[in-house]
C-alpha atoms as a PDB file:
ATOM      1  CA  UNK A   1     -52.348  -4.556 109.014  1.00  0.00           C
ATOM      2  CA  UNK A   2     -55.211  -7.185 109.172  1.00  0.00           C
ATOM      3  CA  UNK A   3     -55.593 -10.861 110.675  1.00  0.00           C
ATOM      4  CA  UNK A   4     -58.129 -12.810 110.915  1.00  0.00           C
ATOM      5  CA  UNK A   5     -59.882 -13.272 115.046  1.00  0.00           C
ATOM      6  CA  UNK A   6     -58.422 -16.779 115.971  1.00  0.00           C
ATOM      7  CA  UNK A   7     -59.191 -17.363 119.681  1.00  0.00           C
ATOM      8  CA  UNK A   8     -58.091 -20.923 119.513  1.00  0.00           C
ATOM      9  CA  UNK A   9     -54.021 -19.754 118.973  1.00  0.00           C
ATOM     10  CA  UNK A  10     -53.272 -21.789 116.058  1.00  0.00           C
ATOM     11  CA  UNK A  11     -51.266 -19.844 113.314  1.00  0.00           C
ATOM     12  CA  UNK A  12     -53.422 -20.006 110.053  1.00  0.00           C
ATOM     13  CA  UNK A  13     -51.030 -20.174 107.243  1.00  0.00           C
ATOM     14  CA  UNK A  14     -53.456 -20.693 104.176  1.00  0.00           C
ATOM     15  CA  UNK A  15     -53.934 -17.196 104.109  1.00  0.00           C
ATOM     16  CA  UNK A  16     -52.512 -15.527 100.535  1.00  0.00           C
ATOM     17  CA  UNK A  17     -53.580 -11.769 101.494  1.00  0.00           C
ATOM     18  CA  UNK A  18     -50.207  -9.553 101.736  1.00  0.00           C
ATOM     19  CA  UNK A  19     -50.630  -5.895 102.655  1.00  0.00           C
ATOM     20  CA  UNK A  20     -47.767  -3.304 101.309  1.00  0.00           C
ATOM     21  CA  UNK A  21     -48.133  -1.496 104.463  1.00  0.00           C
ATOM     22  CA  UNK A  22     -46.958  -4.730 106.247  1.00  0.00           C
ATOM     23  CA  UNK A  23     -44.302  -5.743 103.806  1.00  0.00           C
ATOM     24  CA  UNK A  24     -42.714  -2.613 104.312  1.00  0.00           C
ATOM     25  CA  UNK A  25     -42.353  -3.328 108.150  1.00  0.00           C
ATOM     26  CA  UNK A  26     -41.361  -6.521 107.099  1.00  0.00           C
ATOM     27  CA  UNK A  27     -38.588  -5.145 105.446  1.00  0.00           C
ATOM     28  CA  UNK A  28     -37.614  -2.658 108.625  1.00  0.00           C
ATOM     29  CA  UNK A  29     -37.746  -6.620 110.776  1.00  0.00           C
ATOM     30  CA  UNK A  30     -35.455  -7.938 108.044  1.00  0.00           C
ATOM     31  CA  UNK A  31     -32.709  -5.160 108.890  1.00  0.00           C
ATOM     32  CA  UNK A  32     -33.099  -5.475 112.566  1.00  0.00           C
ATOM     33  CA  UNK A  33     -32.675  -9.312 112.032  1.00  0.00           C
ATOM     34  CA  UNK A  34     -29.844  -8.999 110.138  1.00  0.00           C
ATOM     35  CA  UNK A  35     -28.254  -6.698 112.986  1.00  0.00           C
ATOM     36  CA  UNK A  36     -28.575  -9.125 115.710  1.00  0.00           C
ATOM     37  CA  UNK A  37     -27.556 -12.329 113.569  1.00  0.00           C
ATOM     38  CA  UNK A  38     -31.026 -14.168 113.315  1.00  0.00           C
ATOM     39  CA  UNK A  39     -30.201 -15.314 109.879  1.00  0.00           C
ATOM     40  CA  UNK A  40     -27.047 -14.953 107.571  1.00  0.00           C
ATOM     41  CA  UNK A  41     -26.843 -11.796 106.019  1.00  0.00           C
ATOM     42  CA  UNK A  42     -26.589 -13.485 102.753  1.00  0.00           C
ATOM     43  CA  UNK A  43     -30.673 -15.238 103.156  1.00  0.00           C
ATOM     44  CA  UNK A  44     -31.489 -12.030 104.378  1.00  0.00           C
ATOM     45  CA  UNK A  45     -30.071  -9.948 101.299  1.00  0.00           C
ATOM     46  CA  UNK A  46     -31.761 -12.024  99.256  1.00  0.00           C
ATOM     47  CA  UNK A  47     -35.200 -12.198 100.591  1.00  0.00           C
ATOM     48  CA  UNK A  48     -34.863  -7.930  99.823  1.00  0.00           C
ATOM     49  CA  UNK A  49     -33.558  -8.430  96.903  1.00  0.00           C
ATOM     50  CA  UNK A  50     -36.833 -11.136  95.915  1.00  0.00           C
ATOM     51  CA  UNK A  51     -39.541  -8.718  97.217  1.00  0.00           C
ATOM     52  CA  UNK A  52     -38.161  -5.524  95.984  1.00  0.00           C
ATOM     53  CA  UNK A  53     -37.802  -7.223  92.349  1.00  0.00           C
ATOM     54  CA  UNK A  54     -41.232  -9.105  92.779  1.00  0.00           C
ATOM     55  CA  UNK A  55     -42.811  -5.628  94.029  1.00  0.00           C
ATOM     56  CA  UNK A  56     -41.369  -3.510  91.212  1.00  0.00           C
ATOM     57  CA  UNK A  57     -41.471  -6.029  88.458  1.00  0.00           C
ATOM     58  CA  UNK A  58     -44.715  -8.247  88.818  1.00  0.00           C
ATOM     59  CA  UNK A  59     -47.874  -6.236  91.143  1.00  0.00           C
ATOM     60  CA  UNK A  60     -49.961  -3.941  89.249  1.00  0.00           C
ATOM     61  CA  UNK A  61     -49.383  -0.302  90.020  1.00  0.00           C
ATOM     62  CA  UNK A  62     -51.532   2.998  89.353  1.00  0.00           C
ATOM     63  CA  UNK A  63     -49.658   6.146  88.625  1.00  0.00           C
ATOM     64  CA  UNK A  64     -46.664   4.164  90.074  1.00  0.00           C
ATOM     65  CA  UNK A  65     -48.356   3.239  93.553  1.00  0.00           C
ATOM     66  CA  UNK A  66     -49.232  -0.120  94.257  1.00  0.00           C
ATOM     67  CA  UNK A  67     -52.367  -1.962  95.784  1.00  0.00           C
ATOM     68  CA  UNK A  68     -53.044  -1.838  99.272  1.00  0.00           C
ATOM     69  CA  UNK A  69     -54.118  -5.434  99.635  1.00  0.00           C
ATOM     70  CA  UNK A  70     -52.789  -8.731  97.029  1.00  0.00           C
ATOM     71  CA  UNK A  71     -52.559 -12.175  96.297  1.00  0.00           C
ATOM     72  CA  UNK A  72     -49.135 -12.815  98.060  1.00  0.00           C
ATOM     73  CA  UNK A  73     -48.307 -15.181  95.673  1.00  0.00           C
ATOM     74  CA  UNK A  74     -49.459 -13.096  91.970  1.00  0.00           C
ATOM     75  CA  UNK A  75     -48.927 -10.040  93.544  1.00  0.00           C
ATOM     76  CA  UNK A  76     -53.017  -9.254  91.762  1.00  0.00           C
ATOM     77  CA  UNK A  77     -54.981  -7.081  94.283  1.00  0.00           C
ATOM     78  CA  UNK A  78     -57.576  -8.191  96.365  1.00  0.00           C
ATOM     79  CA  UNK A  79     -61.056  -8.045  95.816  1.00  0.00           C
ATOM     80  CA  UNK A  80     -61.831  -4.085  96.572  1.00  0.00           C
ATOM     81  CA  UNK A  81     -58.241  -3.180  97.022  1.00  0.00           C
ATOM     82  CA  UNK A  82     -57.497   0.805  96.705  1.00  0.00           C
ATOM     83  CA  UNK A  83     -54.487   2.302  96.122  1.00  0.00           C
ATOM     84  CA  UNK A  84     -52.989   4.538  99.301  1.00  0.00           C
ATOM     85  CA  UNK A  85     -50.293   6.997  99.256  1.00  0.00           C
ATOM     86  CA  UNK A  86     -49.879   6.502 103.302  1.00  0.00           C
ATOM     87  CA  UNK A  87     -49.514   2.614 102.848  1.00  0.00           C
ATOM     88  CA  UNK A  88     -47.301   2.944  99.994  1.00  0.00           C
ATOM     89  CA  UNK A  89     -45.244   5.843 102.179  1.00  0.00           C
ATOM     90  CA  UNK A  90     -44.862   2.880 104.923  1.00  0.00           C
ATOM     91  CA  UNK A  91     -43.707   0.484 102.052  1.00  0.00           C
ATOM     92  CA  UNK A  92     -41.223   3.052 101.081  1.00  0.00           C
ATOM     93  CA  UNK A  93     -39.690   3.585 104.354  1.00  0.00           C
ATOM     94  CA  UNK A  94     -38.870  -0.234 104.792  1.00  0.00           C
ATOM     95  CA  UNK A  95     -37.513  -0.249 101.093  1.00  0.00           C
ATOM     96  CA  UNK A  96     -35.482   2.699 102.149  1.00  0.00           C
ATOM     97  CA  UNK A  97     -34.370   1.408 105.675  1.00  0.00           C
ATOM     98  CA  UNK A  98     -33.503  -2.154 103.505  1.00  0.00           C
ATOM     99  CA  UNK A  99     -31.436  -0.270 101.243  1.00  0.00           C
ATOM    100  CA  UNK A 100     -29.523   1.973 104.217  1.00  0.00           C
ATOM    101  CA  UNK A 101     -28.912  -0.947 106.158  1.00  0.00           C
ATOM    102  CA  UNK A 102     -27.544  -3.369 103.636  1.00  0.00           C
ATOM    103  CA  UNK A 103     -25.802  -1.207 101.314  1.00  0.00           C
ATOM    104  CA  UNK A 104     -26.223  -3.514  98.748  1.00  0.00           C
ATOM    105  CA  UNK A 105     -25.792  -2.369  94.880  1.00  0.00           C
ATOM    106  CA  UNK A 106     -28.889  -4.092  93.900  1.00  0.00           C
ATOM    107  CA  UNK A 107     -30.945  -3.683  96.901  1.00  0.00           C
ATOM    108  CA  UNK A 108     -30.360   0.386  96.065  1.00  0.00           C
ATOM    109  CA  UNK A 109     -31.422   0.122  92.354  1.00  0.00           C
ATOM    110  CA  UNK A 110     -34.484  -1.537  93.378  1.00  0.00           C
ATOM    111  CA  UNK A 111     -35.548   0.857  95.651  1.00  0.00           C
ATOM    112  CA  UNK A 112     -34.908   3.808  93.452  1.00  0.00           C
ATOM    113  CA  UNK A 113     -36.675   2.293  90.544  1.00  0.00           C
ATOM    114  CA  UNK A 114     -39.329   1.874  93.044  1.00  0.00           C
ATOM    115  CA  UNK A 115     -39.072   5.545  94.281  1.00  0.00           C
ATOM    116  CA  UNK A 116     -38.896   6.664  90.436  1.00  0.00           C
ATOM    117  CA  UNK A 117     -41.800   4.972  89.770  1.00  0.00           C
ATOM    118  CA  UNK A 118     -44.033   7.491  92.291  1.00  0.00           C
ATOM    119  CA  UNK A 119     -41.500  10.285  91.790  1.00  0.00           C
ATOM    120  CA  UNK A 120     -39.984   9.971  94.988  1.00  0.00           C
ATOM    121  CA  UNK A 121     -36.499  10.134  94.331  1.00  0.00           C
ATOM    122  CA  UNK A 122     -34.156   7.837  96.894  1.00  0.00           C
ATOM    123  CA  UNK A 123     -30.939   9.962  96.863  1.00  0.00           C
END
């Protein structure tokens, strides 16, 4: 969704911007990671479980959708950060591919609070 030009191929990792948009094809990655074994299903389940609670729980929403661009670690927007309806749609579809694929009670109830929140049912 956004990265900085680095020509020199380190990996910066003192970054803290997080994009919704990105999280929620983070969330798709986590399923298909889960499907071909690249970490137990039980550290993957829980990574979901953390961001879905963190997401619907601790970032600021408005009229139920949240900020484009945050802090990844206060969940605050960024500096000029808008809300988008087509960046929170691509959230939703990894919260709703997470909760398909793991079939997990709590994974579920955290996606449809998050769905509630916007109106979007999940069932």
């Amino acid at each position: 969704d956004h990265a900085g030009n680095n020509l020199g191929g380190a990996f910066d990792t003192s970054s803290t911007e997080s994009s919704i948009a990105a999280t929620g094809f983070g969330l798709t990655a986590l399923c298909v990671a889960d499907s071909r074994g690249y970490q137990p299903h039980d550290q993957i389940l829980e990574r979901v479980q953390t961001t879905l609670s963190f997401h619907l729980n601790q970032m600021p929403e408005r009229n139920g959708f949240l900020y484009h661009f945050n802090d990844v670690n206060t969940g605050q927007p960024l500096a000029g950060a808008n809300v988008s309806s087509m960046d929170m749609a691509i959230f939703l579809c990894g919260v709703l591919a997470a909760s398909a694929w793991l079939g997990d009670p709590t994974v579920a109830s955290l996606a449809d609070q998050l769905y509630q929140r916007v109106n979007w049912p999940c069932k």
